[in-house]
Every structure is written in C-alpha cells, then in structure tokens.
N, C-alpha and C. Protein backbone atom coordinates (compact mmCIF):
# COMPACT_ATOMS: atom_id res chain seq x y z
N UNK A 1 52.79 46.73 122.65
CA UNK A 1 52.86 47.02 124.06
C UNK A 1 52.21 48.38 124.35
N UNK A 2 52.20 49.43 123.83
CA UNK A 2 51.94 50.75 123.41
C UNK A 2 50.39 50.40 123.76
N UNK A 3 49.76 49.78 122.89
CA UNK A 3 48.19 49.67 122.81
C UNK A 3 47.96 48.71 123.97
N UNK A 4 48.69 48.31 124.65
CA UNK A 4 48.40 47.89 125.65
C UNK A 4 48.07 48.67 127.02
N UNK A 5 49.08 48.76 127.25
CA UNK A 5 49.25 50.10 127.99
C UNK A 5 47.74 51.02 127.83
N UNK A 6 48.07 51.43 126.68
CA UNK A 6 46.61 52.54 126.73
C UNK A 6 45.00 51.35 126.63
N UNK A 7 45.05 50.52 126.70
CA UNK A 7 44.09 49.61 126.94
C UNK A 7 43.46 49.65 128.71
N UNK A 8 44.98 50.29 129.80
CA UNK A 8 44.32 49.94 130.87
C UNK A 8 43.98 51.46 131.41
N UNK A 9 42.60 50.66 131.89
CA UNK A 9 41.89 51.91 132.64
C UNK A 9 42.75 52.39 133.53
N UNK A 10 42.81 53.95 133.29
CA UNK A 10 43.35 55.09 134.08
C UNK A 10 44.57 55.55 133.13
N UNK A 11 45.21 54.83 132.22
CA UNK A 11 46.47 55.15 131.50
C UNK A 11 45.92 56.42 130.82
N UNK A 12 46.30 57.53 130.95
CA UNK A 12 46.35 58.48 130.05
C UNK A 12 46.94 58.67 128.55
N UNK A 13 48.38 58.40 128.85
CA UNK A 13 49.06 58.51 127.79
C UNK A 13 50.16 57.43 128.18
N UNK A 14 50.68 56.80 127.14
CA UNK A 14 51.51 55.53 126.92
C UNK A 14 52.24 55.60 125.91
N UNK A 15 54.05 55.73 125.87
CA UNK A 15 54.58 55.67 124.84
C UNK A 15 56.02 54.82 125.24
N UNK A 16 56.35 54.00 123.99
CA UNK A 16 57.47 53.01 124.07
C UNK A 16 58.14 53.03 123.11
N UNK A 17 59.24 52.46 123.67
CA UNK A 17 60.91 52.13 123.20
C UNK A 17 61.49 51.43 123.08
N UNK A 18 61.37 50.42 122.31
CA UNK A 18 62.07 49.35 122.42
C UNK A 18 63.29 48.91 122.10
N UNK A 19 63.85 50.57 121.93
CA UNK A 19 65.02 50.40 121.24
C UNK A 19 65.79 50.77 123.02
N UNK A 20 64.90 51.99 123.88
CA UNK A 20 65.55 52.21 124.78
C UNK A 20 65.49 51.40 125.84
N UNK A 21 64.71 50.41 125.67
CA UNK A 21 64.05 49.68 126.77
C UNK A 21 63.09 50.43 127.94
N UNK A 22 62.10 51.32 127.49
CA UNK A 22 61.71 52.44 128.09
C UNK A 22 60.50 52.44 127.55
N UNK A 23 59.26 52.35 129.03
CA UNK A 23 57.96 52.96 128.13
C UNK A 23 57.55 54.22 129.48
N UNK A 24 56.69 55.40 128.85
CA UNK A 24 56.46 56.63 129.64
C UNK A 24 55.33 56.42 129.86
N UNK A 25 54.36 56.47 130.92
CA UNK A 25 52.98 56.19 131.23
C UNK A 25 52.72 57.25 132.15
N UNK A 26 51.38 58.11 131.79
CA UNK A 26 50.68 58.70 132.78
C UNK A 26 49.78 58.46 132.70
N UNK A 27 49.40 58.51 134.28
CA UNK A 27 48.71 57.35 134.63
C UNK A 27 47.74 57.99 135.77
N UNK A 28 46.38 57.90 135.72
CA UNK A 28 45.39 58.55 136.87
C UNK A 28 45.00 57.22 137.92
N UNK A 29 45.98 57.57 138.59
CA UNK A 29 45.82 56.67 139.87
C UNK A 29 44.55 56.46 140.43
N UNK A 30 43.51 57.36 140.11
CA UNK A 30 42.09 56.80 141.03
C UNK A 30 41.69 56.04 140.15
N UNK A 31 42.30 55.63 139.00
CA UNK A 31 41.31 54.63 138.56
C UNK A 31 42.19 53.43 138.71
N UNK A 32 43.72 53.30 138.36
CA UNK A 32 44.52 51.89 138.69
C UNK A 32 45.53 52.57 139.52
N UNK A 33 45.90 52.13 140.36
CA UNK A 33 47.12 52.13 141.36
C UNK A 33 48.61 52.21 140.66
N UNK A 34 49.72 52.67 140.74
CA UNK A 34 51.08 52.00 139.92
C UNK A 34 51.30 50.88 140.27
N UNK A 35 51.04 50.21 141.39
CA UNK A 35 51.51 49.28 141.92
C UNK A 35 50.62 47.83 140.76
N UNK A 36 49.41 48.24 140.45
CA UNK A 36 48.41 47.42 139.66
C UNK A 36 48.76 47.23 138.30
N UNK A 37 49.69 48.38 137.51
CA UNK A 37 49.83 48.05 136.32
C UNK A 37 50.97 46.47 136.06
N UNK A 38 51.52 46.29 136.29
CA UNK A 38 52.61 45.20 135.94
C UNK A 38 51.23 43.52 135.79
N UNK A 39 50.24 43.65 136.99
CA UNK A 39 48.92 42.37 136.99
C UNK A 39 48.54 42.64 135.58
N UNK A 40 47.85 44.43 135.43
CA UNK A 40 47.02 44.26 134.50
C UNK A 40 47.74 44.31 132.83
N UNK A 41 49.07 44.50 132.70
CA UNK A 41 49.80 44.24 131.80
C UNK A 41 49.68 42.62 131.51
N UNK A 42 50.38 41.79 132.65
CA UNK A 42 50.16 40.01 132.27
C UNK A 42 48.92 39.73 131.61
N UNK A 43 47.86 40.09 132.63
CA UNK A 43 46.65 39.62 132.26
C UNK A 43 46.49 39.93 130.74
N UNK A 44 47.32 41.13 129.80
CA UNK A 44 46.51 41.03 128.56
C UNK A 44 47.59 40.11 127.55
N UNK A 45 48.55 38.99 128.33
CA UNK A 45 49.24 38.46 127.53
C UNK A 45 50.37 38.84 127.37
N UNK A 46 50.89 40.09 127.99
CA UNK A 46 52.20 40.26 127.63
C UNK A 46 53.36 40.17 129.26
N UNK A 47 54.63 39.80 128.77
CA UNK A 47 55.57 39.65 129.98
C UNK A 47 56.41 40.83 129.71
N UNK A 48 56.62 41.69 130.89
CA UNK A 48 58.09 42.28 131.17
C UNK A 48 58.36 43.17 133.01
N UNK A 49 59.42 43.50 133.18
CA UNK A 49 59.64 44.19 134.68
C UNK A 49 59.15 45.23 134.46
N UNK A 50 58.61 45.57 135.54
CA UNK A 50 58.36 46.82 135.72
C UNK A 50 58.89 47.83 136.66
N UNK A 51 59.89 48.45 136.62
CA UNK A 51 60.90 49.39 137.09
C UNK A 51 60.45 50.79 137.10
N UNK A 52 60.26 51.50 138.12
CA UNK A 52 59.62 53.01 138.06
C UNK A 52 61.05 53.67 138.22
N UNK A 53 61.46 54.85 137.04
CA UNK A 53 62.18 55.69 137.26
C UNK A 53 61.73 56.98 137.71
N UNK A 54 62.56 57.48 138.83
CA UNK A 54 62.25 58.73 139.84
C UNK A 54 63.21 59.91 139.32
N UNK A 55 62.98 60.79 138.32
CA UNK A 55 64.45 61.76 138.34
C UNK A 55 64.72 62.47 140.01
N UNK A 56 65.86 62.41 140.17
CA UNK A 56 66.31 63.08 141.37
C UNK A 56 67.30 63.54 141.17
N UNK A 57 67.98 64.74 141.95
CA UNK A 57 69.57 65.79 141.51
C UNK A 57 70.32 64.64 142.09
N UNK A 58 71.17 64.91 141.77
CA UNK A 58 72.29 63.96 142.28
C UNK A 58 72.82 63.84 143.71
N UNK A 59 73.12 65.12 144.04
CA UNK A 59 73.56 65.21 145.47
C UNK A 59 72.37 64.53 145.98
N UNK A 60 71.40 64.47 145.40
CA UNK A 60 70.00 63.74 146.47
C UNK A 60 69.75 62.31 146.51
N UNK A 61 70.21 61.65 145.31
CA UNK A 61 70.28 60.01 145.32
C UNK A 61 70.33 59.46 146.18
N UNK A 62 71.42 59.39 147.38
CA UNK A 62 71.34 58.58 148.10
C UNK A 62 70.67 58.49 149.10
N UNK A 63 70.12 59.59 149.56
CA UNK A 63 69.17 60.25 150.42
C UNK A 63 67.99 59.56 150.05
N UNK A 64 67.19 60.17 148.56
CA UNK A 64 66.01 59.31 148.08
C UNK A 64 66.46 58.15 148.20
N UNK A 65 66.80 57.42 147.95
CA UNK A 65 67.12 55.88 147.80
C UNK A 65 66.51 55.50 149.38
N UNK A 66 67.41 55.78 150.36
CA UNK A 66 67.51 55.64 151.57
C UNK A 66 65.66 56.13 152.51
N UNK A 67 64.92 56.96 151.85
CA UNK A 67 63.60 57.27 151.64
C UNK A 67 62.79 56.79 151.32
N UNK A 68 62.98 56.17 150.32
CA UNK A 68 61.92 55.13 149.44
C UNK A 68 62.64 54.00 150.13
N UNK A 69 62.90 52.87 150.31
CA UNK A 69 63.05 51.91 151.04
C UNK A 69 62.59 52.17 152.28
N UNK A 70 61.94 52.90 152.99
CA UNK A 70 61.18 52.70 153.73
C UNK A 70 59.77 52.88 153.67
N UNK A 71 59.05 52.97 152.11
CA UNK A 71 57.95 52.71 151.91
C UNK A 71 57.75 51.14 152.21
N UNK A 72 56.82 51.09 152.36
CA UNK A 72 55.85 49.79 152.58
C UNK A 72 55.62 49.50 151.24
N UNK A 73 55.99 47.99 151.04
CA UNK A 73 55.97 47.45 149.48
C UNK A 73 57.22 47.88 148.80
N UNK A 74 57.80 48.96 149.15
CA UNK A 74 59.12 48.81 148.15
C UNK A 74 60.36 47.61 148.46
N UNK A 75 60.61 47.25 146.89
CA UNK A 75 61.70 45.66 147.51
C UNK A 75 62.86 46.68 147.15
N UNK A 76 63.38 47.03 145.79
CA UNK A 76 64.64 47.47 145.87
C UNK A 76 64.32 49.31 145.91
N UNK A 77 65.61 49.77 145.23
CA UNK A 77 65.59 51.15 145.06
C UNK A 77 67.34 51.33 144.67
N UNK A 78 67.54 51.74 143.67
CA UNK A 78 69.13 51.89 143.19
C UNK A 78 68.98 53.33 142.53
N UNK A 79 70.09 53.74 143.09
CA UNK A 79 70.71 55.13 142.54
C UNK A 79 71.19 54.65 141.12
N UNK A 80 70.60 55.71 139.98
CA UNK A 80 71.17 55.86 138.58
C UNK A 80 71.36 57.27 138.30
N UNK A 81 71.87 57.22 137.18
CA UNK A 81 71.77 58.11 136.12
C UNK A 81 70.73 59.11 135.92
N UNK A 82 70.25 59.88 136.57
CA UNK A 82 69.88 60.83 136.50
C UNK A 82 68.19 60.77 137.45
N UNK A 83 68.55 59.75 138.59
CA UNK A 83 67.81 59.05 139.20
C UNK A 83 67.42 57.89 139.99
N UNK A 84 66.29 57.72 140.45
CA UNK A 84 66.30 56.75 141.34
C UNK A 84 65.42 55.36 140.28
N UNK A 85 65.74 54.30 140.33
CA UNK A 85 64.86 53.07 139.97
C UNK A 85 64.49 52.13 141.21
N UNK A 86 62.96 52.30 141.29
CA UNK A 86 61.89 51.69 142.50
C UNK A 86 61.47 50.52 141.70
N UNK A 87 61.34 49.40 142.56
CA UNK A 87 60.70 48.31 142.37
C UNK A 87 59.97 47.96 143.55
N UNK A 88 58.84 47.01 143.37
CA UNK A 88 57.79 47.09 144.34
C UNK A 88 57.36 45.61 144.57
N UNK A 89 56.85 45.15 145.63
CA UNK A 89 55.81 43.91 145.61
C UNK A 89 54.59 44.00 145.38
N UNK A 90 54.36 42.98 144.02
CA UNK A 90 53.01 43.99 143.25
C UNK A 90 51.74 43.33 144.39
N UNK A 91 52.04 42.77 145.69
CA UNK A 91 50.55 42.42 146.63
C UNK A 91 50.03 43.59 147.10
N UNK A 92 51.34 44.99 147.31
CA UNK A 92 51.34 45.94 148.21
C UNK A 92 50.85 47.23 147.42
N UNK A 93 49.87 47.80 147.39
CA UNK A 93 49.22 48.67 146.72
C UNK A 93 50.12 50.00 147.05
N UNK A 94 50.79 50.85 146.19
CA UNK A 94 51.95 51.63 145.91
C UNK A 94 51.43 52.55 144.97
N UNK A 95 51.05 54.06 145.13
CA UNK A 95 50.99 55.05 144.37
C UNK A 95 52.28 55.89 144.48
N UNK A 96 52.25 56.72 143.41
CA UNK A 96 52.80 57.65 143.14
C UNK A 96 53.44 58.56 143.87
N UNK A 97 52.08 58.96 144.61
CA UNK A 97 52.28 59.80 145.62
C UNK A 97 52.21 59.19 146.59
N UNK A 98 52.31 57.83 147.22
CA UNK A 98 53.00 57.52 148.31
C UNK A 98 54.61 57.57 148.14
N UNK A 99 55.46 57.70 147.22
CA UNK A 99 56.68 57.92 146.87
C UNK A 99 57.45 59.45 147.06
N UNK A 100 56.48 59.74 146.45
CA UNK A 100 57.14 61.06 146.48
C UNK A 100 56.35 62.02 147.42
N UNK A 101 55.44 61.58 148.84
CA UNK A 101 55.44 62.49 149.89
C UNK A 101 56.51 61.84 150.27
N UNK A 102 57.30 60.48 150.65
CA UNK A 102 58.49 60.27 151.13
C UNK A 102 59.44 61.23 150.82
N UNK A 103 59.53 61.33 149.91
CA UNK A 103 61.03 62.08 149.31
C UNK A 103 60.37 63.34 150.21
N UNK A 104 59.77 63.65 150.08
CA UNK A 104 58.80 65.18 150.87
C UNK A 104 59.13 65.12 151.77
N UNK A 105 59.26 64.58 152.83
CA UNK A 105 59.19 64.22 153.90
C UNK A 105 60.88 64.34 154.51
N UNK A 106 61.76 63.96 153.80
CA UNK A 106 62.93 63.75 153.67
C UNK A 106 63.82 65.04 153.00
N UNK A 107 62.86 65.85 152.86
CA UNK A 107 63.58 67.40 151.59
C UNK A 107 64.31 66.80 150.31
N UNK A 108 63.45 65.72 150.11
CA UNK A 108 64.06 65.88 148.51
C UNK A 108 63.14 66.10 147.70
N UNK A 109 63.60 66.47 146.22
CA UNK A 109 62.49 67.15 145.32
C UNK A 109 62.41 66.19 144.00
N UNK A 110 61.55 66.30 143.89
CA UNK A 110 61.43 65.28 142.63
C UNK A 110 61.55 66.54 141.41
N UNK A 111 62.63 65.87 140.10
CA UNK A 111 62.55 66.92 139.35
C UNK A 111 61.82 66.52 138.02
N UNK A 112 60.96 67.36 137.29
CA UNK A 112 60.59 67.55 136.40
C UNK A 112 61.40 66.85 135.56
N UNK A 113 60.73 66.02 134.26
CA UNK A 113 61.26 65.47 133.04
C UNK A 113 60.76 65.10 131.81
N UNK A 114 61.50 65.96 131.02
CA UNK A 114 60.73 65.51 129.79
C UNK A 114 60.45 64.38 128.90
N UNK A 115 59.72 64.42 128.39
CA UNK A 115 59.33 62.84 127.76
C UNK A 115 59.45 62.96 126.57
C-alpha cells in the first residue's frame, strides 16, 4: 500500500500501519486534489476508506466538526480523540485547504502533529 501511495503523482511522502490502521500522506495538491486520492488508489488495484484525520484542541471539536460540514462535498465529520475525522464525496473536488480556511474562518486552529 506504501508503494502505492508514493506511486501517485503529487504524494510526497507515504507511510503505513497496518497494525494502526493508519497511513500519513503528504501530499502536493497542485498536482492531485485529497479529494482524488481514494479514485487513484482503486485504480491501482487496491480497496480501502479513506478517512482524513484533522488534529484539533478539544474545547474546539465541536465547533470544527460543526465547520467542516458545511464544506461542499463533506458527507460526515465526527469528533475523536485528539481530533476531527472528515469524509468526503469523492465527485466533489476537496483540498486541504478548503478545510482548514473553514476552521479559519470559524477561529479554530489546526494543530501541528507529529508523524
């Protein structure tokens, strides 16, 4: 899955877990969209969801949550553990930073996380 990942144009760096159920992707949006990776994953043969985790402080969860559901293309958005999990309709072309000027927009901060 790993070499997959770094197979698609724009992936920078790609690393997985299959123990955590977790892969980390950075990713240069001018060349694939986030919303594009989950197509160009199938297309090379492989199946799984694709769930974007957002770290956010806590007091801010429900706020982000309530933020991102009003992007265009977002279907869910659930408060976790040390964050928000976005899911999308992959017809609706969805960057990065259409996410998080929302939270912008709303005074929440997206926090830094290590990988």
């Amino acid at each position: 899955m790993e070499a997959t990942l770094k197979g698609i144009k724009g992936v920078e760096k790609a690393g997985v877990s299959f123990k955590d159920k977790r892969a980390v992707v950075v990713l240069d949006e001018t060349k694939t969209p986030l919303s594009a990776l989950p197509m160009e994953v199938r297309r090379r043969h492989h199946t799984f969801r694709l769930t974007l985790f957002v770290p956010i402080a806590e007091k801010d969860r429900e706020k982000a949550a309530k933020a991102l559901q009003g992007v265009k293309g977002v279907k869910t958005v659930k408060a976790e553990k040390g964050g928000v999990l976005v899911t999308w309709d992959e017809k609706t072309a969805i960057r990065y930073g259409d996410l998080v000027a929302a939270l912008q927009k709303e005074g929440v901060k997206v926090e830094e996380q290590d990988n």
